[in-house]
PDB file of N, CA and C in Angstrom:
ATOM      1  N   UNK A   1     137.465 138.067 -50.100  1.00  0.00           N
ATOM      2  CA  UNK A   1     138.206 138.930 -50.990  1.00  0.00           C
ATOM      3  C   UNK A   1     139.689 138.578 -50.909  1.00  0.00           C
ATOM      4  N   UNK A   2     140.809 138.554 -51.775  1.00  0.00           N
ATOM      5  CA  UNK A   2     142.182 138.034 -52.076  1.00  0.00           C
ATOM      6  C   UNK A   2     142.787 138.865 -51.230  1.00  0.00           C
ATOM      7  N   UNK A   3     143.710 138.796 -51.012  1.00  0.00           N
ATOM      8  CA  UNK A   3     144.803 139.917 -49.788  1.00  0.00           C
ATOM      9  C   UNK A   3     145.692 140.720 -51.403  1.00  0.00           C
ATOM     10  N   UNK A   4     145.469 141.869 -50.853  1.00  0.00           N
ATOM     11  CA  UNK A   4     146.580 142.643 -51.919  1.00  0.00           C
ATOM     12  C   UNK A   4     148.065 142.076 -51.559  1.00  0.00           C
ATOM     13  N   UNK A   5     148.716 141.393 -52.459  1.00  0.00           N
ATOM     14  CA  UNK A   5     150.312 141.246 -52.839  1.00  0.00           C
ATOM     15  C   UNK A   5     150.870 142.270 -53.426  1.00  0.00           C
ATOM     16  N   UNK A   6     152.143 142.230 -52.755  1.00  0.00           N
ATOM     17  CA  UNK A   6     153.253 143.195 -52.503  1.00  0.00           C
ATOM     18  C   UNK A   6     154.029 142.780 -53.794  1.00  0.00           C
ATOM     19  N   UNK A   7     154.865 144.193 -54.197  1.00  0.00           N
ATOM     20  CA  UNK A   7     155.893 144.134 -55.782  1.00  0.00           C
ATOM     21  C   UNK A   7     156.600 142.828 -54.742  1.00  0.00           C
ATOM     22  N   UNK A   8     157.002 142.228 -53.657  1.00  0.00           N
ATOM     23  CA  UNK A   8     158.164 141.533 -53.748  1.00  0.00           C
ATOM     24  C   UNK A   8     157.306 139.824 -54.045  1.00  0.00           C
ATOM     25  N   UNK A   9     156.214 139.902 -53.482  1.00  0.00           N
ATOM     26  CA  UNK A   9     155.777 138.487 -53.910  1.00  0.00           C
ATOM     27  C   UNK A   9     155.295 138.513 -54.964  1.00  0.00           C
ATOM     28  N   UNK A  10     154.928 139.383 -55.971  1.00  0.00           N
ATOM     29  CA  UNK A  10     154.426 139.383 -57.308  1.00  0.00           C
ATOM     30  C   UNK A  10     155.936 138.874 -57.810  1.00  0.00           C
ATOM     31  N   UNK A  11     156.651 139.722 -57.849  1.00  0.00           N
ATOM     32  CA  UNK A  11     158.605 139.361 -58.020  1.00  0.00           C
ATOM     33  C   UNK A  11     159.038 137.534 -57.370  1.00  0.00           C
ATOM     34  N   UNK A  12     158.706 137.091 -56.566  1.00  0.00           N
ATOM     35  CA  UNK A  12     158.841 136.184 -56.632  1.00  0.00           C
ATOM     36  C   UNK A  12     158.137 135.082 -57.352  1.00  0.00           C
ATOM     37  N   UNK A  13     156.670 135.334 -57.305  1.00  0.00           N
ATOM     38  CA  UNK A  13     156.194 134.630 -58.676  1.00  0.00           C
ATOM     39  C   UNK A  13     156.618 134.855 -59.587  1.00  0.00           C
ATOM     40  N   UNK A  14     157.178 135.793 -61.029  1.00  0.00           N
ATOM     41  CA  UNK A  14     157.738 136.062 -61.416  1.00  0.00           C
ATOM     42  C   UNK A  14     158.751 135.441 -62.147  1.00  0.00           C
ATOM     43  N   UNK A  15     159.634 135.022 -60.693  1.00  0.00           N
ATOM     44  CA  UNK A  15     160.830 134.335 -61.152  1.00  0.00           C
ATOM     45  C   UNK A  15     160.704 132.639 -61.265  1.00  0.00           C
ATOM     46  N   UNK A  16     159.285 132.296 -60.274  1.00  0.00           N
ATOM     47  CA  UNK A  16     159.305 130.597 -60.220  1.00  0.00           C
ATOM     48  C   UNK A  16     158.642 130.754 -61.806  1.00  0.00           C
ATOM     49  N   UNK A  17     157.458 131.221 -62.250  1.00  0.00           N
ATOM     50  CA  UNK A  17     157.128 131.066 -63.831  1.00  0.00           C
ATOM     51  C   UNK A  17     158.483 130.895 -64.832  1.00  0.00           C
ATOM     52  N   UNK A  18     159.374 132.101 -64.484  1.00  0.00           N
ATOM     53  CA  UNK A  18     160.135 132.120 -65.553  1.00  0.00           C
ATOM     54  C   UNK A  18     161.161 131.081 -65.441  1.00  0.00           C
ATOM     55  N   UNK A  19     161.556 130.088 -64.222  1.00  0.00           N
ATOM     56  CA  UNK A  19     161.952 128.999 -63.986  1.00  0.00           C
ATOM     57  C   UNK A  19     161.672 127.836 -64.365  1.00  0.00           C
ATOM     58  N   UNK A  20     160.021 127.753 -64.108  1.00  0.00           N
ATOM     59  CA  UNK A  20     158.961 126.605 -64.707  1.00  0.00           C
ATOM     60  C   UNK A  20     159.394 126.741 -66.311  1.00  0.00           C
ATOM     61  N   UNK A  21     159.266 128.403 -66.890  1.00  0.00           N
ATOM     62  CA  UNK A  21     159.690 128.201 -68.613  1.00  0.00           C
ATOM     63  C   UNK A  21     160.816 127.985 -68.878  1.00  0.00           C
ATOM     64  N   UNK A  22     162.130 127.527 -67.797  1.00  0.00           N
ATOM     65  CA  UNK A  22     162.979 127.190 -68.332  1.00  0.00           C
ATOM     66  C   UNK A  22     164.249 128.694 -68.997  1.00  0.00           C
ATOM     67  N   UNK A  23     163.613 129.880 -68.569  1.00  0.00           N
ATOM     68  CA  UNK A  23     164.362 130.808 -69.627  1.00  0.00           C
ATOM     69  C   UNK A  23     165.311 131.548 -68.213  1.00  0.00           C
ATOM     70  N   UNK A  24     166.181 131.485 -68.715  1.00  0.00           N
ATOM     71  CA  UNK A  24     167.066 132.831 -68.075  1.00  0.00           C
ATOM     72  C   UNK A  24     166.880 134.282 -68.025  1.00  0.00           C
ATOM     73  N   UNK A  25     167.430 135.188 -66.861  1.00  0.00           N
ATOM     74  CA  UNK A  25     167.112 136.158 -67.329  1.00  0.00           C
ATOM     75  C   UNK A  25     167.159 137.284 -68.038  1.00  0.00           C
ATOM     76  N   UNK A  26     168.114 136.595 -68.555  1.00  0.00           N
ATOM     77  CA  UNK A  26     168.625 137.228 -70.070  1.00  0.00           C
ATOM     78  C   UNK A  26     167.725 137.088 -71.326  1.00  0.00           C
ATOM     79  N   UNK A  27     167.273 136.043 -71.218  1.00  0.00           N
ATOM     80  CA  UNK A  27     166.748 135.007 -72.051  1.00  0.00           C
ATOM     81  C   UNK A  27     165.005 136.003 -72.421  1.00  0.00           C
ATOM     82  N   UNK A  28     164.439 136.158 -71.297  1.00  0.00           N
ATOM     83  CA  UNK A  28     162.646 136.531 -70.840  1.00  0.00           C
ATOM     84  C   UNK A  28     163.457 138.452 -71.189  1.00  0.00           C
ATOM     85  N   UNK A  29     164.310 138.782 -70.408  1.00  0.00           N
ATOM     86  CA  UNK A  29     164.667 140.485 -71.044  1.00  0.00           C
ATOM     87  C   UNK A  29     164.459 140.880 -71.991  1.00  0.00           C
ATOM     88  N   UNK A  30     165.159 139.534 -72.930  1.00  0.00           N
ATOM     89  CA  UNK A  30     165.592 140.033 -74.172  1.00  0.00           C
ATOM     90  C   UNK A  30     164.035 140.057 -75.335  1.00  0.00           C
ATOM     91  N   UNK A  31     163.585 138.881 -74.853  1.00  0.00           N
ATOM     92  CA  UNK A  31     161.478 138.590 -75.543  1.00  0.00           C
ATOM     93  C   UNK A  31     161.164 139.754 -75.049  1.00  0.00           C
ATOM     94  N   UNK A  32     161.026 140.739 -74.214  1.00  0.00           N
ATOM     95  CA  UNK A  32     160.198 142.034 -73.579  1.00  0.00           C
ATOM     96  C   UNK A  32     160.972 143.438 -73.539  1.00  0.00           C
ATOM     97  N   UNK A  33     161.993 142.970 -74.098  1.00  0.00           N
ATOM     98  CA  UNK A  33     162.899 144.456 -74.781  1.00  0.00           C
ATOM     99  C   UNK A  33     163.329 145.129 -73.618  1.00  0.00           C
ATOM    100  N   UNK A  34     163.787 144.665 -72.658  1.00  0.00           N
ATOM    101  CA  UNK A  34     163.996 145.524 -71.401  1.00  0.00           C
ATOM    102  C   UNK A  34     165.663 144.599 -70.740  1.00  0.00           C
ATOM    103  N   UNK A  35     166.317 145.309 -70.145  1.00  0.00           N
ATOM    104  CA  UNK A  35     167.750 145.006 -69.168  1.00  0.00           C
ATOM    105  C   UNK A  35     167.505 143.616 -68.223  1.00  0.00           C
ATOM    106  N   UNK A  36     168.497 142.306 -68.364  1.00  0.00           N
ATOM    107  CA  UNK A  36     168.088 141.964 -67.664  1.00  0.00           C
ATOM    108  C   UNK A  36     168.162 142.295 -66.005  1.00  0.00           C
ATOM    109  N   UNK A  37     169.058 143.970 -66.056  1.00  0.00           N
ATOM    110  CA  UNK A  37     169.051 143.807 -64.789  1.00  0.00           C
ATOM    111  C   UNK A  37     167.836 144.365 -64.120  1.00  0.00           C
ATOM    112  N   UNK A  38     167.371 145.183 -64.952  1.00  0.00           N
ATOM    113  CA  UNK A  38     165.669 145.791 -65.025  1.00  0.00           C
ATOM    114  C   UNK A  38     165.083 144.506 -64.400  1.00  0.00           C
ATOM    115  N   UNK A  39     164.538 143.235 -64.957  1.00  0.00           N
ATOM    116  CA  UNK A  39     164.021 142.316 -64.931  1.00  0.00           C
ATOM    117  C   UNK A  39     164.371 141.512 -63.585  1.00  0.00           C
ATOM    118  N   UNK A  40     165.815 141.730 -62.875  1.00  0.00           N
ATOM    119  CA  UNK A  40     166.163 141.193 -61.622  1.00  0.00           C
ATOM    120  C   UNK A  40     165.427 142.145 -60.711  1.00  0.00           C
ATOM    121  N   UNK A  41     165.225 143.609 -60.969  1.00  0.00           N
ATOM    122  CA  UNK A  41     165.016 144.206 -59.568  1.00  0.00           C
ATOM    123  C   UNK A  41     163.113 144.012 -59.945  1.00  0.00           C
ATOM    124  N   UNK A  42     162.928 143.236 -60.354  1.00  0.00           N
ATOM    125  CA  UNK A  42     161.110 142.998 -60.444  1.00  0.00           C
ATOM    126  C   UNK A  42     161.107 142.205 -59.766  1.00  0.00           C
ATOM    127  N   UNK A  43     161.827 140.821 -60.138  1.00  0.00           N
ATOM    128  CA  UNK A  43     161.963 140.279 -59.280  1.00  0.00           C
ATOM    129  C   UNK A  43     162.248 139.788 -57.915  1.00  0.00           C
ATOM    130  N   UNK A  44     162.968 140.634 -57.616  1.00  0.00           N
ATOM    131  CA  UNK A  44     163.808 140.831 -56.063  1.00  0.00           C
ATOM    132  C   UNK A  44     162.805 141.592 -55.351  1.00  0.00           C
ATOM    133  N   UNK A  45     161.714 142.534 -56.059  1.00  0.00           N
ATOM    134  CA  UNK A  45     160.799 143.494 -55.313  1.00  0.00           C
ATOM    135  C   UNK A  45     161.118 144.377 -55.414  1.00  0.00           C
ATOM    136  N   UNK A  46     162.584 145.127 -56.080  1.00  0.00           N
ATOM    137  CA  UNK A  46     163.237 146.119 -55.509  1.00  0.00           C
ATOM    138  C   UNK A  46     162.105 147.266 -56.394  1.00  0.00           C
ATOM    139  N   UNK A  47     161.571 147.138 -57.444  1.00  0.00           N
ATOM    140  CA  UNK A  47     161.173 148.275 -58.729  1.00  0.00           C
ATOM    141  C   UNK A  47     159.382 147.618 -58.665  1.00  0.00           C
ATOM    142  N   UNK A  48     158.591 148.544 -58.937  1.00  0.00           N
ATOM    143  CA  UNK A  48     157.141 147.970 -59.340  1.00  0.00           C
ATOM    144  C   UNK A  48     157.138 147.753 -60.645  1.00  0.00           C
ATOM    145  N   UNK A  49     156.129 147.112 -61.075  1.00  0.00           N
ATOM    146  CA  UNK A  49     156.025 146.550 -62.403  1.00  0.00           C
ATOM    147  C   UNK A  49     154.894 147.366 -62.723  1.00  0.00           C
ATOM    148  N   UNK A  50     154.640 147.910 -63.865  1.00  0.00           N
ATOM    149  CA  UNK A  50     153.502 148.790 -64.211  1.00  0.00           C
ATOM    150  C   UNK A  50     152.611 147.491 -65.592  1.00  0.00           C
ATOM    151  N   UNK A  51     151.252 148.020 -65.762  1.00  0.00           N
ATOM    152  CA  UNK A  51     150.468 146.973 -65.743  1.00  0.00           C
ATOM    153  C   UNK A  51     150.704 146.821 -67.191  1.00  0.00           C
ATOM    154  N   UNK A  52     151.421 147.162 -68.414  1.00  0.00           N
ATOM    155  CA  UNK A  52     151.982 146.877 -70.082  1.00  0.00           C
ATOM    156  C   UNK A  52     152.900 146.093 -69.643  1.00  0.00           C
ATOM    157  N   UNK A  53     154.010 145.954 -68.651  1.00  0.00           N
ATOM    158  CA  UNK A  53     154.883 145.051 -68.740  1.00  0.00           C
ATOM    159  C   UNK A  53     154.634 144.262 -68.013  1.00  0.00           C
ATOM    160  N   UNK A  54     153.601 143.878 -67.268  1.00  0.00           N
ATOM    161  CA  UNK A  54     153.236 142.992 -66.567  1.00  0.00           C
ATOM    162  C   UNK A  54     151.998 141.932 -67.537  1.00  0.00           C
ATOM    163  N   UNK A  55     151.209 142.305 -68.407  1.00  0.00           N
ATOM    164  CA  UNK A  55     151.062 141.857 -69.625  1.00  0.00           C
ATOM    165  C   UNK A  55     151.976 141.155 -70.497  1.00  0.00           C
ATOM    166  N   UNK A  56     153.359 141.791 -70.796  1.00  0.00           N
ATOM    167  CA  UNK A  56     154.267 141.561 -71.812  1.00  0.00           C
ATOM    168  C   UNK A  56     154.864 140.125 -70.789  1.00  0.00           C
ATOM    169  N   UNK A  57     155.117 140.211 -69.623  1.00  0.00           N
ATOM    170  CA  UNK A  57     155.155 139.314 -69.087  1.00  0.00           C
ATOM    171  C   UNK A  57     154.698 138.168 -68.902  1.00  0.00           C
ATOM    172  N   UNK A  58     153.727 138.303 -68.443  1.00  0.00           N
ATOM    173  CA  UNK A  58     152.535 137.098 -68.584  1.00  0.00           C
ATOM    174  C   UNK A  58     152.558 136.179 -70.328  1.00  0.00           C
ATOM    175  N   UNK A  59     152.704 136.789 -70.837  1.00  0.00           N
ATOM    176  CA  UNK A  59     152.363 136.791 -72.022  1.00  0.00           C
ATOM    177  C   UNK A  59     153.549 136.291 -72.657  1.00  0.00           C
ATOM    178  N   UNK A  60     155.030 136.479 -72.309  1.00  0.00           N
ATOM    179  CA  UNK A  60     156.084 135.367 -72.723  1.00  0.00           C
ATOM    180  C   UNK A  60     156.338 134.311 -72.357  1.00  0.00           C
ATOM    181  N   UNK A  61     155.916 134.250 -70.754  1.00  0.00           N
ATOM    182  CA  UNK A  61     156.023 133.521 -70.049  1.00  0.00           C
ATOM    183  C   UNK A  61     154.558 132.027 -70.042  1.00  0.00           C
ATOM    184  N   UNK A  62     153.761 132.696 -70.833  1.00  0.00           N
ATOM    185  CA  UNK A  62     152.973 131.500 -71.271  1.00  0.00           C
ATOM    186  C   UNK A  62     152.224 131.470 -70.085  1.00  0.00           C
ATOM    187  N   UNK A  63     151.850 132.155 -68.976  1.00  0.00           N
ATOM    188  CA  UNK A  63     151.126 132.764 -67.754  1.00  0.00           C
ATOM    189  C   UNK A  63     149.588 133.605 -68.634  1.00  0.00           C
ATOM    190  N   UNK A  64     148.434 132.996 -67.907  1.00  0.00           N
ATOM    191  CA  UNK A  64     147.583 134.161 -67.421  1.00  0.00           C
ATOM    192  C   UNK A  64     148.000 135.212 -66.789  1.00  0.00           C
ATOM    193  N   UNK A  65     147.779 136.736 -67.299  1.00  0.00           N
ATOM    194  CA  UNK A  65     148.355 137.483 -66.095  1.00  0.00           C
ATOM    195  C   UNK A  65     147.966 137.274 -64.821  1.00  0.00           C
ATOM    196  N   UNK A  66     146.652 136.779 -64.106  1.00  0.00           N
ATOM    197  CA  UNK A  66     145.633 135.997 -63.164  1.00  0.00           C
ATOM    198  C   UNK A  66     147.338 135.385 -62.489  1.00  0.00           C
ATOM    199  N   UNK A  67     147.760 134.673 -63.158  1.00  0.00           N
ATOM    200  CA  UNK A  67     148.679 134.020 -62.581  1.00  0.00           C
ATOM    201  C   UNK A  67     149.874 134.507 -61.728  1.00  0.00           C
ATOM    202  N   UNK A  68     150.365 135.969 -62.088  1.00  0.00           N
ATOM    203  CA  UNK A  68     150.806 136.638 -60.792  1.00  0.00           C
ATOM    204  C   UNK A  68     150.497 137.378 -59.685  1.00  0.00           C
ATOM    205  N   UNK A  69     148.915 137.361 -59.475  1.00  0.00           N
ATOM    206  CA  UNK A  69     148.368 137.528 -58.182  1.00  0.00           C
ATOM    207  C   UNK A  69     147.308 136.389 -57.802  1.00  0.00           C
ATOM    208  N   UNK A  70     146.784 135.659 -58.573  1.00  0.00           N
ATOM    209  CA  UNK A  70     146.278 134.521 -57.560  1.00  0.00           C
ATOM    210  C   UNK A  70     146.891 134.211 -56.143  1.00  0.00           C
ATOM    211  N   UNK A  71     146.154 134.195 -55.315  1.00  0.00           N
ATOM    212  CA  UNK A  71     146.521 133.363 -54.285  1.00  0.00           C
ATOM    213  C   UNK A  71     146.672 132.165 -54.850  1.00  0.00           C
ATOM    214  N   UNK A  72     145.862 131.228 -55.503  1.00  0.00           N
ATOM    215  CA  UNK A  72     146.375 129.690 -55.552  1.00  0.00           C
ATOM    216  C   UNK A  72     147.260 129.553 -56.540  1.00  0.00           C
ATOM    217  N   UNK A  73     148.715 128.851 -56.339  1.00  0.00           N
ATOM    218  CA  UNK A  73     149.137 129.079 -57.786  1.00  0.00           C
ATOM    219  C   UNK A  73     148.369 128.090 -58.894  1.00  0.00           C
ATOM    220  N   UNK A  74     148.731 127.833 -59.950  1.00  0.00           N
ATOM    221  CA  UNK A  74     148.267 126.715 -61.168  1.00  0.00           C
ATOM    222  C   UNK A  74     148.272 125.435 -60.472  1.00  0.00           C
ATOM    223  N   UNK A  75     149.415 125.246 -59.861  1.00  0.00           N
ATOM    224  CA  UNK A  75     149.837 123.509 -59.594  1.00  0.00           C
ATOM    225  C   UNK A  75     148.783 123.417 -58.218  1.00  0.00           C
ATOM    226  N   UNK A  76     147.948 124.367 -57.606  1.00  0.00           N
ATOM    227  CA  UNK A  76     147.240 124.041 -56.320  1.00  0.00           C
ATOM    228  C   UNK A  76     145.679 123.955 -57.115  1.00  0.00           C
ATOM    229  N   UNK A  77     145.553 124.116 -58.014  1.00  0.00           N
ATOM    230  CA  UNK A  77     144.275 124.083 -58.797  1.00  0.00           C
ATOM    231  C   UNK A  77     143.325 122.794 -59.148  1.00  0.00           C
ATOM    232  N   UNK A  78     143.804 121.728 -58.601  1.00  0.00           N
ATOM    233  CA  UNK A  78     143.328 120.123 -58.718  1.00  0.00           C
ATOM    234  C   UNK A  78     143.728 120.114 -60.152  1.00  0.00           C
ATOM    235  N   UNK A  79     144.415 119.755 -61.001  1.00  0.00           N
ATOM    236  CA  UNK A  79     145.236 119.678 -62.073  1.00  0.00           C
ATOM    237  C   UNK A  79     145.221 118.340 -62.471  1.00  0.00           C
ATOM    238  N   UNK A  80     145.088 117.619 -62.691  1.00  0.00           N
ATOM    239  CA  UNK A  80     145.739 116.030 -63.128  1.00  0.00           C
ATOM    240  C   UNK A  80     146.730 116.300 -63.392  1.00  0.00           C
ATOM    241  N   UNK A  81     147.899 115.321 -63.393  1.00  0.00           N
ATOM    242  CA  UNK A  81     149.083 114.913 -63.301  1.00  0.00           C
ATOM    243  C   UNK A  81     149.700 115.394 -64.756  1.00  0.00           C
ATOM    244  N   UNK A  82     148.635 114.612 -66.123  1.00  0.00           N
ATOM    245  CA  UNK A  82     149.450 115.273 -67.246  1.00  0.00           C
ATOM    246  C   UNK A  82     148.824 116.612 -67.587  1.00  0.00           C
ATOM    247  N   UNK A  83     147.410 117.533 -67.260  1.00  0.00           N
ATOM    248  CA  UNK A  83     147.425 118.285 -67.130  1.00  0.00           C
ATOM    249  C   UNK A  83     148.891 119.679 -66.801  1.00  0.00           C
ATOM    250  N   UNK A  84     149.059 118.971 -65.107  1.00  0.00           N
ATOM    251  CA  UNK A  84     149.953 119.764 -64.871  1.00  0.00           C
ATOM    252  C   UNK A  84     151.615 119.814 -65.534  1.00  0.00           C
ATOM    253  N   UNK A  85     152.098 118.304 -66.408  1.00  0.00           N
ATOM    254  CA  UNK A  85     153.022 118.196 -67.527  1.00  0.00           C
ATOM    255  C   UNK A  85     152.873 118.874 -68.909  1.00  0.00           C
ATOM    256  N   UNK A  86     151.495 119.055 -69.095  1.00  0.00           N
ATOM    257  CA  UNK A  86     151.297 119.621 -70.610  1.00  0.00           C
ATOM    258  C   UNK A  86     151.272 120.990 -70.123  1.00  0.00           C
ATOM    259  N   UNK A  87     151.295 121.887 -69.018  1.00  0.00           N
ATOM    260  CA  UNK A  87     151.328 123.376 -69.073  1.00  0.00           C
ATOM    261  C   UNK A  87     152.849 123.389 -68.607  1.00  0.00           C
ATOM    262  N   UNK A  88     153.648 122.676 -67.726  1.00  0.00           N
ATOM    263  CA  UNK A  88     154.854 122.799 -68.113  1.00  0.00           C
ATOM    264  C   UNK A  88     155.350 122.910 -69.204  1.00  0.00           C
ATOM    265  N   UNK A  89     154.893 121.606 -69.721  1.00  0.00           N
ATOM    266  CA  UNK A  89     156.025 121.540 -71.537  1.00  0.00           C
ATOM    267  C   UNK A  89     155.467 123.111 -71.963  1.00  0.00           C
ATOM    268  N   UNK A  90     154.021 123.632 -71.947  1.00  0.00           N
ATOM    269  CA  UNK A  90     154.023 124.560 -72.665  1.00  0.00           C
ATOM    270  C   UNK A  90     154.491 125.838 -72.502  1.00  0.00           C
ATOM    271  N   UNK A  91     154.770 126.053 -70.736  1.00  0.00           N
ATOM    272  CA  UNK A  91     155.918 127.365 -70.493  1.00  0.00           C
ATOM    273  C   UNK A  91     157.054 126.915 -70.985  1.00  0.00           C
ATOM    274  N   UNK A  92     157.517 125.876 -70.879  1.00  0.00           N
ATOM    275  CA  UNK A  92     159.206 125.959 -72.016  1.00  0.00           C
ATOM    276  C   UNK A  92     158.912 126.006 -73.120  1.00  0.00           C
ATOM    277  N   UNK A  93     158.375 126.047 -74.107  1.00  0.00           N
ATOM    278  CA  UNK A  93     158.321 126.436 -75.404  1.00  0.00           C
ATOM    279  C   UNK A  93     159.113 127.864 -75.569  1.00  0.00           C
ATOM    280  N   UNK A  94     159.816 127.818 -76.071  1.00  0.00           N
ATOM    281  CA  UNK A  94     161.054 129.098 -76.143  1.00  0.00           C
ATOM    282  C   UNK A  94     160.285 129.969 -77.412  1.00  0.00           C
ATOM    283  N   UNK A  95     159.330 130.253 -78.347  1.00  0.00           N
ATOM    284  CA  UNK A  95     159.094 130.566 -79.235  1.00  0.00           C
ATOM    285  C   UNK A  95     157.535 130.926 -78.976  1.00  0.00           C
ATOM    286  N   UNK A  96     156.701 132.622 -79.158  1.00  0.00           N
ATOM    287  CA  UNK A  96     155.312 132.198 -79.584  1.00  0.00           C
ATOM    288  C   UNK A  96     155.136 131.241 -80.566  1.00  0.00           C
ATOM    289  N   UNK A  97     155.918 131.057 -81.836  1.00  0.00           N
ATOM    290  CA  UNK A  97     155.362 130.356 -82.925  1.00  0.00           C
ATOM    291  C   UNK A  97     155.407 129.230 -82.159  1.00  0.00           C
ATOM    292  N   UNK A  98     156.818 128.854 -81.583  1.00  0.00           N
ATOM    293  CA  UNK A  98     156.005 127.329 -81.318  1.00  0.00           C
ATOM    294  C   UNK A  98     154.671 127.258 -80.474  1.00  0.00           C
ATOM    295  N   UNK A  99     154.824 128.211 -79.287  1.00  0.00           N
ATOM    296  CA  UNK A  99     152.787 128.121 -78.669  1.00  0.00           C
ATOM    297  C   UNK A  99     152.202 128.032 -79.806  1.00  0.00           C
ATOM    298  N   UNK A 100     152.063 128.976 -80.863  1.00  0.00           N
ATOM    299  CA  UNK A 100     151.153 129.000 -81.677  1.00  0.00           C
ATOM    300  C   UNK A 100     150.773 127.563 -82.076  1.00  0.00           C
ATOM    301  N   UNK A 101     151.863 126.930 -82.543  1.00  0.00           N
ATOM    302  CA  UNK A 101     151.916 126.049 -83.398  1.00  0.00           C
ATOM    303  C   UNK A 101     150.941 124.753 -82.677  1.00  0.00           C
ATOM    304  N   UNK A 102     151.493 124.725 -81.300  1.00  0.00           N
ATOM    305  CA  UNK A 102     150.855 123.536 -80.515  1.00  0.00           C
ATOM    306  C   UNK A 102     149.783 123.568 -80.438  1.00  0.00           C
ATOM    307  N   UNK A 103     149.073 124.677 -80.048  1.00  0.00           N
ATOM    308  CA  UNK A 103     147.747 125.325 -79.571  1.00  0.00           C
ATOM    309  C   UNK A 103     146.916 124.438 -80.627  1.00  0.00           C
ATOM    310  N   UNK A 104     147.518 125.237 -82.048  1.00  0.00           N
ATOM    311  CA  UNK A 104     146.810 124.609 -83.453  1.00  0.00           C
ATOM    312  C   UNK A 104     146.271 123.292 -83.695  1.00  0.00           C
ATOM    313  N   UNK A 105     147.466 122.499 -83.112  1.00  0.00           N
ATOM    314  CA  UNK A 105     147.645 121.029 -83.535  1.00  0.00           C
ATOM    315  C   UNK A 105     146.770 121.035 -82.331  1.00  0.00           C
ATOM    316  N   UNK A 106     146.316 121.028 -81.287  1.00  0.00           N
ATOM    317  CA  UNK A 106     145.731 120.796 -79.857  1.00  0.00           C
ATOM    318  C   UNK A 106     144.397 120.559 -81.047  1.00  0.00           C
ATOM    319  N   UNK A 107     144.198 122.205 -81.154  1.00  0.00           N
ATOM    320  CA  UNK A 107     142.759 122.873 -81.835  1.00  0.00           C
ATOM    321  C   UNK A 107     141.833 121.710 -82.670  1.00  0.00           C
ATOM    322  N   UNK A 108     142.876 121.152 -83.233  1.00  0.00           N
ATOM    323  CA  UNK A 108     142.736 120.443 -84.709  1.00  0.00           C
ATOM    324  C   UNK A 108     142.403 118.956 -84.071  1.00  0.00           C
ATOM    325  N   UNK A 109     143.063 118.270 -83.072  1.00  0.00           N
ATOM    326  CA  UNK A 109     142.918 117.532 -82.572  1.00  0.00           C
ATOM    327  C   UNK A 109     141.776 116.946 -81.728  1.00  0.00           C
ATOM    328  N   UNK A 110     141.238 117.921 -81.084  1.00  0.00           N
ATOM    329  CA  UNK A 110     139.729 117.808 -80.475  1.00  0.00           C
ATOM    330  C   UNK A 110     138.572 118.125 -81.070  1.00  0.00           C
ATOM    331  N   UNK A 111     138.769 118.394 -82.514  1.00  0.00           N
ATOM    332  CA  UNK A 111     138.059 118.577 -83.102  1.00  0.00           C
ATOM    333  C   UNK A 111     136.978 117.621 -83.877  1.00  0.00           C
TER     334      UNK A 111
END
């Protein structure tokens, strides 16, 4: 069974995702309608995250929510190399439309 994680290591995952996407935290506040200083004390551990903004999270950040309590992170998952480059490029995508857009062209492509 997984060990229950604490608001401060959920908060530190958190901040490496929103690093991996490249966004500031101004940047991820402003996509989820909330302060970025709101968004620092999630991170730091200081505030809990309740489970709509922890969704809204996951969810800008181009994260499974899975992805802030796994024990393993993504990159410990046996990944191939461009595997683990094509889910980078796709947390920096600054835009759902652009996810959208890639996903599509992916869709269309293996088809």
């Amino acid at each position: 069974m997984a060990r229950i994680l604490d608001k401060s290591e959920i908060g530190r995952r958190l901040r490496k995702y929103r690093h991996d996407a490249g966004l500031t935290l101004e940047r991820l506040s402003e996509m989820i309608g909330i302060s970025y200083q709101q968004l620092q004390k999630y991170e730091n551990g200081s505030t809990k995250l309740g489970t709509d903004l922890l969704q809204e999270l996951a969810k800008a950040l181009g994260v499974p929510v899975c992805a802030l309590f796994d024990e393993k992170p993504l990159e410990d998952m046996h990944f191939s190399e461009n595997e683990l480059k094509l889910i980078t490029c796709f947390r920096r995508l600054k835009t759902q439309r652009s996810r959208e857009s890639l996903l599509t062209l992916l869709s269309e492509l293996v088809e």
